[in-house]
PDB file of N, CA and C in Angstrom:
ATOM      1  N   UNK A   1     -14.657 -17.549 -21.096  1.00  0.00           N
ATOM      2  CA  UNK A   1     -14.411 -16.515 -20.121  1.00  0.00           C
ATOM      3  C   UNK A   1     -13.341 -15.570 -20.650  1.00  0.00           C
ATOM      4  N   UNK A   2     -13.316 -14.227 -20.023  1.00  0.00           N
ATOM      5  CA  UNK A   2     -12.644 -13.347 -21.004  1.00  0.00           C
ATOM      6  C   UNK A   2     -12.047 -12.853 -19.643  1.00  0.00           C
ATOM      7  N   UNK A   3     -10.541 -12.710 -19.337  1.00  0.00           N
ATOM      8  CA  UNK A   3     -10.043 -11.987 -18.327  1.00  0.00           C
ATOM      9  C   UNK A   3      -8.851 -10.898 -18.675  1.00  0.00           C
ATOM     10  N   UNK A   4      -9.370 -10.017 -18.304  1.00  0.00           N
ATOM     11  CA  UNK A   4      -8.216  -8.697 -18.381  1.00  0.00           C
ATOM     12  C   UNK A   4      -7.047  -8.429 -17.069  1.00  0.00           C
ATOM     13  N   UNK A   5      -6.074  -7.943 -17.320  1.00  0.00           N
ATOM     14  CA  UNK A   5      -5.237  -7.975 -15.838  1.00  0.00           C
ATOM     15  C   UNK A   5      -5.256  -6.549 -16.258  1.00  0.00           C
ATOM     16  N   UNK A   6      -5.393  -5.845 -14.962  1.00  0.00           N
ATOM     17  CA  UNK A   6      -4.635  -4.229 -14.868  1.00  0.00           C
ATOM     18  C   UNK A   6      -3.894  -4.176 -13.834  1.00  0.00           C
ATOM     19  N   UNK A   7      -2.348  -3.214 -14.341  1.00  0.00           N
ATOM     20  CA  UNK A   7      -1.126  -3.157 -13.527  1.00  0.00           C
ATOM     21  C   UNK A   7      -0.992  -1.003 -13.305  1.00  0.00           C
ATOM     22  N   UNK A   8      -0.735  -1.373 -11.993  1.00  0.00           N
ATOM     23  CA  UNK A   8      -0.487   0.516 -12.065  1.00  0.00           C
ATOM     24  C   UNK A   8       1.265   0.017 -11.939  1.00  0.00           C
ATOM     25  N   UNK A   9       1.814   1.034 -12.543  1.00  0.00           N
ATOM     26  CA  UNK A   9       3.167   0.661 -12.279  1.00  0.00           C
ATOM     27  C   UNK A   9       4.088   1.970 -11.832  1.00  0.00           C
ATOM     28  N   UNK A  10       5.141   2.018 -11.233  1.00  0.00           N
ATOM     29  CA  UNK A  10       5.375   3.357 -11.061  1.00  0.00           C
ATOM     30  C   UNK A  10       6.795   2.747 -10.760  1.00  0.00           C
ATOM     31  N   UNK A  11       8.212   3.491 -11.094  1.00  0.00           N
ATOM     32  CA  UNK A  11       9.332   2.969 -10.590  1.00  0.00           C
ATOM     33  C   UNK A  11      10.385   1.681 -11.124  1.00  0.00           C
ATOM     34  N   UNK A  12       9.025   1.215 -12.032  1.00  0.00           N
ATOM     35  CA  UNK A  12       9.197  -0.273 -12.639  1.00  0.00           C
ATOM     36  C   UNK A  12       8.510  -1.306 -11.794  1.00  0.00           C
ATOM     37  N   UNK A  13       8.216  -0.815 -10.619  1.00  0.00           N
ATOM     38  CA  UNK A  13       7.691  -1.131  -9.684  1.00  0.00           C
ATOM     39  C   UNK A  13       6.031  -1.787  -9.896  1.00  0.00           C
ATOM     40  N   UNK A  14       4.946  -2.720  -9.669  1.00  0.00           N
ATOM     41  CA  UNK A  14       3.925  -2.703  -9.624  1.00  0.00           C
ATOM     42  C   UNK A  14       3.215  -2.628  -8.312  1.00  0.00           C
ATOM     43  N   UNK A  15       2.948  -1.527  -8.124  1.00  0.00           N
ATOM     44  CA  UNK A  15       1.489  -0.976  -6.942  1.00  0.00           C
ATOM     45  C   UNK A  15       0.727  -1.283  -7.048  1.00  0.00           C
ATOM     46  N   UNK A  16       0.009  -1.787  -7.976  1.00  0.00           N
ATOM     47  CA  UNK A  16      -1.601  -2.229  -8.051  1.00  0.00           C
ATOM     48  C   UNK A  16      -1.422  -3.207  -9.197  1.00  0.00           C
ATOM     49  N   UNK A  17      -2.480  -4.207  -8.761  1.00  0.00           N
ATOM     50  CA  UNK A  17      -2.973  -4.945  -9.714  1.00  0.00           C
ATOM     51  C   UNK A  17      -4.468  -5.548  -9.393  1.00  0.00           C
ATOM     52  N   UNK A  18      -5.058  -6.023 -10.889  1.00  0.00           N
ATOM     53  CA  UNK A  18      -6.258  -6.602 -10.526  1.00  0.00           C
ATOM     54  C   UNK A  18      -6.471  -6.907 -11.612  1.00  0.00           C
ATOM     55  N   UNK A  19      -7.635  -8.315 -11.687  1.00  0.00           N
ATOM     56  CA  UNK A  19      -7.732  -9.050 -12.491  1.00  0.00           C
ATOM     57  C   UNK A  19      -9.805  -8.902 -13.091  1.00  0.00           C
ATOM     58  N   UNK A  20      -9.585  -8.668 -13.955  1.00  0.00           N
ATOM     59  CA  UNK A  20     -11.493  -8.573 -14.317  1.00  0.00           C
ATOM     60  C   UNK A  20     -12.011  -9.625 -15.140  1.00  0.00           C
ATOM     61  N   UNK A  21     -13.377 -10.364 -15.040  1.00  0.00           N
ATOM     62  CA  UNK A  21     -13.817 -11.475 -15.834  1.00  0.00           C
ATOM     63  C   UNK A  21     -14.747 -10.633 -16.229  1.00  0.00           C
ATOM     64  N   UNK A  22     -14.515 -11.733 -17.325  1.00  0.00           N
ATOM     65  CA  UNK A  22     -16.316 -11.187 -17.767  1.00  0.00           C
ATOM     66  C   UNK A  22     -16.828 -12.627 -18.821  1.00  0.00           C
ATOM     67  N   UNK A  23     -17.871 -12.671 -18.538  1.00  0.00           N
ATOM     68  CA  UNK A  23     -18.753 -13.484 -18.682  1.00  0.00           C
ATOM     69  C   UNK A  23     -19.957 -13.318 -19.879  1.00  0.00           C
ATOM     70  N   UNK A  24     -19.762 -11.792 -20.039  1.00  0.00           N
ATOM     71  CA  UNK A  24     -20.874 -12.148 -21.061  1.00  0.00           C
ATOM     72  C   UNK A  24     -21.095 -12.731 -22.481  1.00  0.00           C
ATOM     73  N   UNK A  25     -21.907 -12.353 -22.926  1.00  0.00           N
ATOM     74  CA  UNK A  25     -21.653 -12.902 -24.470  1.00  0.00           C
ATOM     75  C   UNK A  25     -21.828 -11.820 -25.119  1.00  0.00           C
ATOM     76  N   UNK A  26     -20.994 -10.436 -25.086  1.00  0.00           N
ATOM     77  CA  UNK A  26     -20.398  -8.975 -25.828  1.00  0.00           C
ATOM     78  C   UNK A  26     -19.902  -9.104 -26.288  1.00  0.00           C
ATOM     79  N   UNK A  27     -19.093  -8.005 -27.411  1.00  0.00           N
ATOM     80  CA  UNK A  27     -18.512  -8.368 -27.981  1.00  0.00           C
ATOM     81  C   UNK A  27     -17.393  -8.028 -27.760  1.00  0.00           C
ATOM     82  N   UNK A  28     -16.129  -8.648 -28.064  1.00  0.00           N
ATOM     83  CA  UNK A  28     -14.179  -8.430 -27.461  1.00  0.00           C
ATOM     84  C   UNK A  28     -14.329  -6.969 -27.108  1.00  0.00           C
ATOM     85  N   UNK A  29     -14.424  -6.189 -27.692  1.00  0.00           N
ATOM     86  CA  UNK A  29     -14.468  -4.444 -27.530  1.00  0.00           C
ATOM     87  C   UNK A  29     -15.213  -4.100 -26.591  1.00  0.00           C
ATOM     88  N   UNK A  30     -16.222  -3.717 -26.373  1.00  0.00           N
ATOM     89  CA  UNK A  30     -17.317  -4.026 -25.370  1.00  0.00           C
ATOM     90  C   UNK A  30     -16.631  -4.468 -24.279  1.00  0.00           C
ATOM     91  N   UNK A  31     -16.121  -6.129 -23.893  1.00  0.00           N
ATOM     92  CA  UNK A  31     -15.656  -6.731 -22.844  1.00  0.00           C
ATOM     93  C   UNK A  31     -14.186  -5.647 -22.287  1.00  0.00           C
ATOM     94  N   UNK A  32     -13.389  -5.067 -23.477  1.00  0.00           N
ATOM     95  CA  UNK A  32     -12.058  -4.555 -23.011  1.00  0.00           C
ATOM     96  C   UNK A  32     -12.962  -3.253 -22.294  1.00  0.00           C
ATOM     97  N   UNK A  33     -13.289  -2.466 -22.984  1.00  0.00           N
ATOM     98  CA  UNK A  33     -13.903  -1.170 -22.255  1.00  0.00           C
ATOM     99  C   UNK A  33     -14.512  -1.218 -21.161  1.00  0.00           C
ATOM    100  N   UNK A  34     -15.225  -2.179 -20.689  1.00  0.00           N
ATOM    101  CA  UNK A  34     -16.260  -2.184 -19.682  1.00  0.00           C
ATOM    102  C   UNK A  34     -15.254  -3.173 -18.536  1.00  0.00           C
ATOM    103  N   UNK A  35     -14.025  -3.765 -18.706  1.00  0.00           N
ATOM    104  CA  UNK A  35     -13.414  -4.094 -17.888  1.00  0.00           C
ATOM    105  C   UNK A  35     -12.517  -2.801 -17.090  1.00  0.00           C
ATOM    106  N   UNK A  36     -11.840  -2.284 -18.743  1.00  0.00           N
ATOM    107  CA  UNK A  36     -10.839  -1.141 -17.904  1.00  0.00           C
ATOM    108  C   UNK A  36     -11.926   0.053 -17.027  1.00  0.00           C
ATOM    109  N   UNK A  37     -12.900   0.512 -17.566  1.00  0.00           N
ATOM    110  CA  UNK A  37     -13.861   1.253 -16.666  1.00  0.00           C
ATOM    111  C   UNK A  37     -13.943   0.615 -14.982  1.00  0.00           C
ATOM    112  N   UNK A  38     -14.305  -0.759 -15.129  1.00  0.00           N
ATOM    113  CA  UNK A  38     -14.094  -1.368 -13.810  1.00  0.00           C
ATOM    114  C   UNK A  38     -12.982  -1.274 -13.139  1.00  0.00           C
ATOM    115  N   UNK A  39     -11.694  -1.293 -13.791  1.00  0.00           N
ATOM    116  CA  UNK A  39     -10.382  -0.810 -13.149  1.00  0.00           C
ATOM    117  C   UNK A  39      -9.951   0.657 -12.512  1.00  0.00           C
ATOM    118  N   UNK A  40     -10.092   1.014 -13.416  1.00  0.00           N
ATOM    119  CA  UNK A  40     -10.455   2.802 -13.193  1.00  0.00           C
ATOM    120  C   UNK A  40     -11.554   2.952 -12.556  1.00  0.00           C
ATOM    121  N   UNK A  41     -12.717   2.636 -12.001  1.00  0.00           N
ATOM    122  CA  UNK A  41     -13.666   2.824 -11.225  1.00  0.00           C
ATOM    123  C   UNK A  41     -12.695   2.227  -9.492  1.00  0.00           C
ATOM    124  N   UNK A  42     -12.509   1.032  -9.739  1.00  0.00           N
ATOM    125  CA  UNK A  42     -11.850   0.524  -8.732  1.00  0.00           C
ATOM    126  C   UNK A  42     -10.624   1.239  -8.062  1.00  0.00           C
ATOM    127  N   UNK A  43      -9.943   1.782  -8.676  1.00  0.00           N
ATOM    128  CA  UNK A  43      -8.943   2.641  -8.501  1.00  0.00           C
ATOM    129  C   UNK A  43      -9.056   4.395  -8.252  1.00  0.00           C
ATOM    130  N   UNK A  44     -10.234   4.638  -8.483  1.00  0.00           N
ATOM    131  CA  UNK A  44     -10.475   5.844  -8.310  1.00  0.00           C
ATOM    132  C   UNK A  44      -9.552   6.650  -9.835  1.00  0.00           C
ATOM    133  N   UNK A  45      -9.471   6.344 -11.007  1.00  0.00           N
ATOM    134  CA  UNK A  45      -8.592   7.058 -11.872  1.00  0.00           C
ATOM    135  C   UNK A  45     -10.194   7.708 -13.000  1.00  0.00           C
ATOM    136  N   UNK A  46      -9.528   8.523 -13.666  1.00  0.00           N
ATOM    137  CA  UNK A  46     -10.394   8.633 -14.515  1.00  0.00           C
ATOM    138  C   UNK A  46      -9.895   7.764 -15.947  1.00  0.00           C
ATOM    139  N   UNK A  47     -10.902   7.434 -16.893  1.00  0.00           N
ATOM    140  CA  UNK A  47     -10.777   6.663 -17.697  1.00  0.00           C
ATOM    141  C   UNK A  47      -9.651   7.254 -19.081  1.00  0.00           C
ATOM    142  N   UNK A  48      -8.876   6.871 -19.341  1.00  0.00           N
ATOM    143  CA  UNK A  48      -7.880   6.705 -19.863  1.00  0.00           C
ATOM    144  C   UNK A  48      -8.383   6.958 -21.642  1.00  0.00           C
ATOM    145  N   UNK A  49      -7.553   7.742 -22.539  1.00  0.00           N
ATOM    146  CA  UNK A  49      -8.285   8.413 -24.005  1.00  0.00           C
ATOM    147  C   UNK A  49      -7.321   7.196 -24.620  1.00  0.00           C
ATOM    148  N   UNK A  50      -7.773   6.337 -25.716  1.00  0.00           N
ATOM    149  CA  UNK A  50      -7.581   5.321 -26.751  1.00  0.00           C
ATOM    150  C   UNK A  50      -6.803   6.306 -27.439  1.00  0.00           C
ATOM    151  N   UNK A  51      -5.371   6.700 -27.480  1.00  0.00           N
ATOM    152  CA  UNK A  51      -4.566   7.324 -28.961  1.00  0.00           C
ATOM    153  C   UNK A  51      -4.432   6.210 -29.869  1.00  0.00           C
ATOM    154  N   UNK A  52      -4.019   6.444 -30.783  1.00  0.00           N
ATOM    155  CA  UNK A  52      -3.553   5.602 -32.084  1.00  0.00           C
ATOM    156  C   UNK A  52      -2.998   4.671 -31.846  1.00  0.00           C
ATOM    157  N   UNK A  53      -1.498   5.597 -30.935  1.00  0.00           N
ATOM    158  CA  UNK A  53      -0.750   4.537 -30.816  1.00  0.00           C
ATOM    159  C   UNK A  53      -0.834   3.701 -29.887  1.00  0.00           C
ATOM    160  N   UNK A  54      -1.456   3.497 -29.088  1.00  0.00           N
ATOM    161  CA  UNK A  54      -2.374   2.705 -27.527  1.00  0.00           C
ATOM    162  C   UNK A  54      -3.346   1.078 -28.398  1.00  0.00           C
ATOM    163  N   UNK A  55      -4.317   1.854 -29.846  1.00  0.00           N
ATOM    164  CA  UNK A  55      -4.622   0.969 -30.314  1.00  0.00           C
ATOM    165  C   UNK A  55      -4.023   0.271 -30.931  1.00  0.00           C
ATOM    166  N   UNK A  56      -3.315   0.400 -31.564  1.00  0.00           N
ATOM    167  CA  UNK A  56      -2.161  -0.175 -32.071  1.00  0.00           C
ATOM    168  C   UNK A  56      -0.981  -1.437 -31.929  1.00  0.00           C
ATOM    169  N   UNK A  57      -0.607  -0.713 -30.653  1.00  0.00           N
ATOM    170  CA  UNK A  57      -0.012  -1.669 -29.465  1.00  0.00           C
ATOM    171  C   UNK A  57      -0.844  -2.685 -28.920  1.00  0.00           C
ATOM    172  N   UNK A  58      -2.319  -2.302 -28.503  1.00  0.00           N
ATOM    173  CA  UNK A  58      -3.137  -3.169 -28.550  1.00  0.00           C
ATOM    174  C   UNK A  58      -3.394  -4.479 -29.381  1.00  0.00           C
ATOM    175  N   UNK A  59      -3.215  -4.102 -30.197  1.00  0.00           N
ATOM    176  CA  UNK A  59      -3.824  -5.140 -31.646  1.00  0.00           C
ATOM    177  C   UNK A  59      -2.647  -5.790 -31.926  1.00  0.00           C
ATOM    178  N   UNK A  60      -1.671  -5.449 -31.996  1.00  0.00           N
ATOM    179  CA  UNK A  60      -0.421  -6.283 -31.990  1.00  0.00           C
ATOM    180  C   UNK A  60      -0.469  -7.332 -30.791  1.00  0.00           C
ATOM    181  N   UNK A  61      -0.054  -6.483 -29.779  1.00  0.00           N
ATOM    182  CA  UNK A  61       0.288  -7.724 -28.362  1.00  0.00           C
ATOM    183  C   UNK A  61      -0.987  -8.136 -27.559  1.00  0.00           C
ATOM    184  N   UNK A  62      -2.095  -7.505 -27.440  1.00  0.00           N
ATOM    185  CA  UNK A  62      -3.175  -8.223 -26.570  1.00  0.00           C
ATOM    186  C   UNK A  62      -2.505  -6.971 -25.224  1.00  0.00           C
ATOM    187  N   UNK A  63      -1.687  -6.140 -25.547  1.00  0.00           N
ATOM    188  CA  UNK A  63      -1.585  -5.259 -24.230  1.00  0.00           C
ATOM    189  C   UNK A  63      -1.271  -4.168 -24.446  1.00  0.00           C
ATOM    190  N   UNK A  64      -1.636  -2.877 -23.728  1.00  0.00           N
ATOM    191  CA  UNK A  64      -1.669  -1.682 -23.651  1.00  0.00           C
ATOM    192  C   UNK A  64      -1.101  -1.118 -22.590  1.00  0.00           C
ATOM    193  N   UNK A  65      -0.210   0.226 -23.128  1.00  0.00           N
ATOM    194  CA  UNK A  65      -0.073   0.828 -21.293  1.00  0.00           C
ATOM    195  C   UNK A  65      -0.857   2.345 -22.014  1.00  0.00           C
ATOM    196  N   UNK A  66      -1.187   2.783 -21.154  1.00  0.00           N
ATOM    197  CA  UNK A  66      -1.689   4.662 -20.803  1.00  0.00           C
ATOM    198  C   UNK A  66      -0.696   5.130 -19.955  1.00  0.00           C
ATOM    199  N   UNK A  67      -0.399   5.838 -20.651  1.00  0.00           N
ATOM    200  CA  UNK A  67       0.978   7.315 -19.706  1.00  0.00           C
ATOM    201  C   UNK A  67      -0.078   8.581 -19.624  1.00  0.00           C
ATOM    202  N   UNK A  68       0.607   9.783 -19.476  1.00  0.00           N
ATOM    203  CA  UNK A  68       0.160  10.657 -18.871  1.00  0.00           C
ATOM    204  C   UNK A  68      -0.507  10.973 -20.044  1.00  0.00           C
ATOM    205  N   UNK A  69      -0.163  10.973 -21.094  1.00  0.00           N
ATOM    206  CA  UNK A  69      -0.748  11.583 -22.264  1.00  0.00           C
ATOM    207  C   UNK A  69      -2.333  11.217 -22.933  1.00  0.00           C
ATOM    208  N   UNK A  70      -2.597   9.805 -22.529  1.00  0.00           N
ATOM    209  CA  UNK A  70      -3.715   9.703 -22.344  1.00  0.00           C
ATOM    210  C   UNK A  70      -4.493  10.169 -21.160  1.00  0.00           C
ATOM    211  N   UNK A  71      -4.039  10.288 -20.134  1.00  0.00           N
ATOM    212  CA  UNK A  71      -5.445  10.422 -19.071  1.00  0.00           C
ATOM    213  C   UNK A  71      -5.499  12.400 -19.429  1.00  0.00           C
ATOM    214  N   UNK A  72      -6.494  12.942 -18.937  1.00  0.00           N
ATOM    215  CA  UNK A  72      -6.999  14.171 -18.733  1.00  0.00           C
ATOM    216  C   UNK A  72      -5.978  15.090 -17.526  1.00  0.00           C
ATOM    217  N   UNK A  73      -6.213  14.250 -16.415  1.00  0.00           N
ATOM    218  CA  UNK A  73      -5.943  14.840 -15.098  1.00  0.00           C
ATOM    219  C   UNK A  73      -5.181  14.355 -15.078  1.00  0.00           C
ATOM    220  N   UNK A  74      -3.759  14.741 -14.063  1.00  0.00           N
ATOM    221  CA  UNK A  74      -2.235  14.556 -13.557  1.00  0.00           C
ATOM    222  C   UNK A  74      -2.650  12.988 -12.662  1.00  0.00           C
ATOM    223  N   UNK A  75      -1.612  12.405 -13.044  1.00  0.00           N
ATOM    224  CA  UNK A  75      -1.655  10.472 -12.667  1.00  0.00           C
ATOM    225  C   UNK A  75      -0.184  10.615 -11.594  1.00  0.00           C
ATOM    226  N   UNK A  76      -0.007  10.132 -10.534  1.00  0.00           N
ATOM    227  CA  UNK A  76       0.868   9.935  -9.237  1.00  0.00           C
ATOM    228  C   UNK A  76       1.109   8.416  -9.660  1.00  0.00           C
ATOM    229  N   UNK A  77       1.234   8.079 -10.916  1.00  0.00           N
ATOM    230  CA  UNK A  77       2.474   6.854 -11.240  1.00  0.00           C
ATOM    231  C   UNK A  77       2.905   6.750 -12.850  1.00  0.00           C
ATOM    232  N   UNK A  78       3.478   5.920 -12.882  1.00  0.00           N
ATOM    233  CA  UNK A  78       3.944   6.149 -14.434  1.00  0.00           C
ATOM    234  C   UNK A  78       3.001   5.693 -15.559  1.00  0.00           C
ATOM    235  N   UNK A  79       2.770   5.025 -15.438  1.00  0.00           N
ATOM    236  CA  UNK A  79       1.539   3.757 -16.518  1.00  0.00           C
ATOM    237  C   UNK A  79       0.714   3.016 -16.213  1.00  0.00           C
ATOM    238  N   UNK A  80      -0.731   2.867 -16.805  1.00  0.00           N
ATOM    239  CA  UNK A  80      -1.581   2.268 -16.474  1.00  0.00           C
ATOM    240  C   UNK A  80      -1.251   0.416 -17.531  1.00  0.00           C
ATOM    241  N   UNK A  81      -0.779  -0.503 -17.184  1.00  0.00           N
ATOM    242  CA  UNK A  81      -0.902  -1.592 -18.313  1.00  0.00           C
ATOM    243  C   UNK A  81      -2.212  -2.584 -18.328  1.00  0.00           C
ATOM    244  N   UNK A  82      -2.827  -2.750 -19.301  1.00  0.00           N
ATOM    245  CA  UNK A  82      -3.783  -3.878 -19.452  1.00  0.00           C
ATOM    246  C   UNK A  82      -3.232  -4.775 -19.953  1.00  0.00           C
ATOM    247  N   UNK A  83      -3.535  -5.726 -20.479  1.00  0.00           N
ATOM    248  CA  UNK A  83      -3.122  -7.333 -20.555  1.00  0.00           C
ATOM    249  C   UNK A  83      -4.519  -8.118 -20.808  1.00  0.00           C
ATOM    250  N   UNK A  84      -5.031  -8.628 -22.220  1.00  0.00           N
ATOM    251  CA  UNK A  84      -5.482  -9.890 -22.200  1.00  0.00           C
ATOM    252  C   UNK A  84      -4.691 -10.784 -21.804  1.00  0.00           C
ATOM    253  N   UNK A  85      -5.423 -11.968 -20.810  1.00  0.00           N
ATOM    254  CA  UNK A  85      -4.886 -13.192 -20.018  1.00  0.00           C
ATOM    255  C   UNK A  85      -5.318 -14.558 -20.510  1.00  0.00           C
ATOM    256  N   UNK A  86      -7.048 -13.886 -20.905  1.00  0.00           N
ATOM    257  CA  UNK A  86      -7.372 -15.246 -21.403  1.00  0.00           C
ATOM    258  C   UNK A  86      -8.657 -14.846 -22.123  1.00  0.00           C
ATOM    259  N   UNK A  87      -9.334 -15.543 -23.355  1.00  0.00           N
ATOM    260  CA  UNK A  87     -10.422 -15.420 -24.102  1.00  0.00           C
ATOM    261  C   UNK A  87     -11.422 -16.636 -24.801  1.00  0.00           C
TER     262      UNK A  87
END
């Protein structure tokens, strides 16, 4: 089982959270994208642009945040964080 956590955070504060499984047999990449889409669908955000340094951070810790500089449209909190939990 593959679970992602997403945190909206604003303040230092966390406003939102939620947790996504997935079950299939995709592949790790695949499972991260099609979870955070589910987050951002769930949340009403639009989906968040992969910079360098986003992948990066990724591949090191198993976690990511998105600031303003990734999304398109103006965001009403500070950071989006993902989190592998479990794989």
């Amino acid at each position: 089982m593959f679970r992602l956590w997403g945190k909206l955070m604003y303040n230092n504060h966390m406003i939102k959270d939620m947790t996504v499984c997935e079950e299939s047999e995709d592949t790790r990449t695949h499972k991260i994208f099609r979870a955070l889409e589910d987050i951002c669908y769930a949340w009403d955000l639009g989906k968040p642009i992969w910079l360098d340094a986003t992948i990066q951070e990724f591949q090191r810790h198993k976690k990511a945040r998105f600031y303003q500089d990734n999304f398109i449209e103006a965001i009403d909190f500070d950071f989006l964080e993902i989190q592998v939990i479990e794989e």
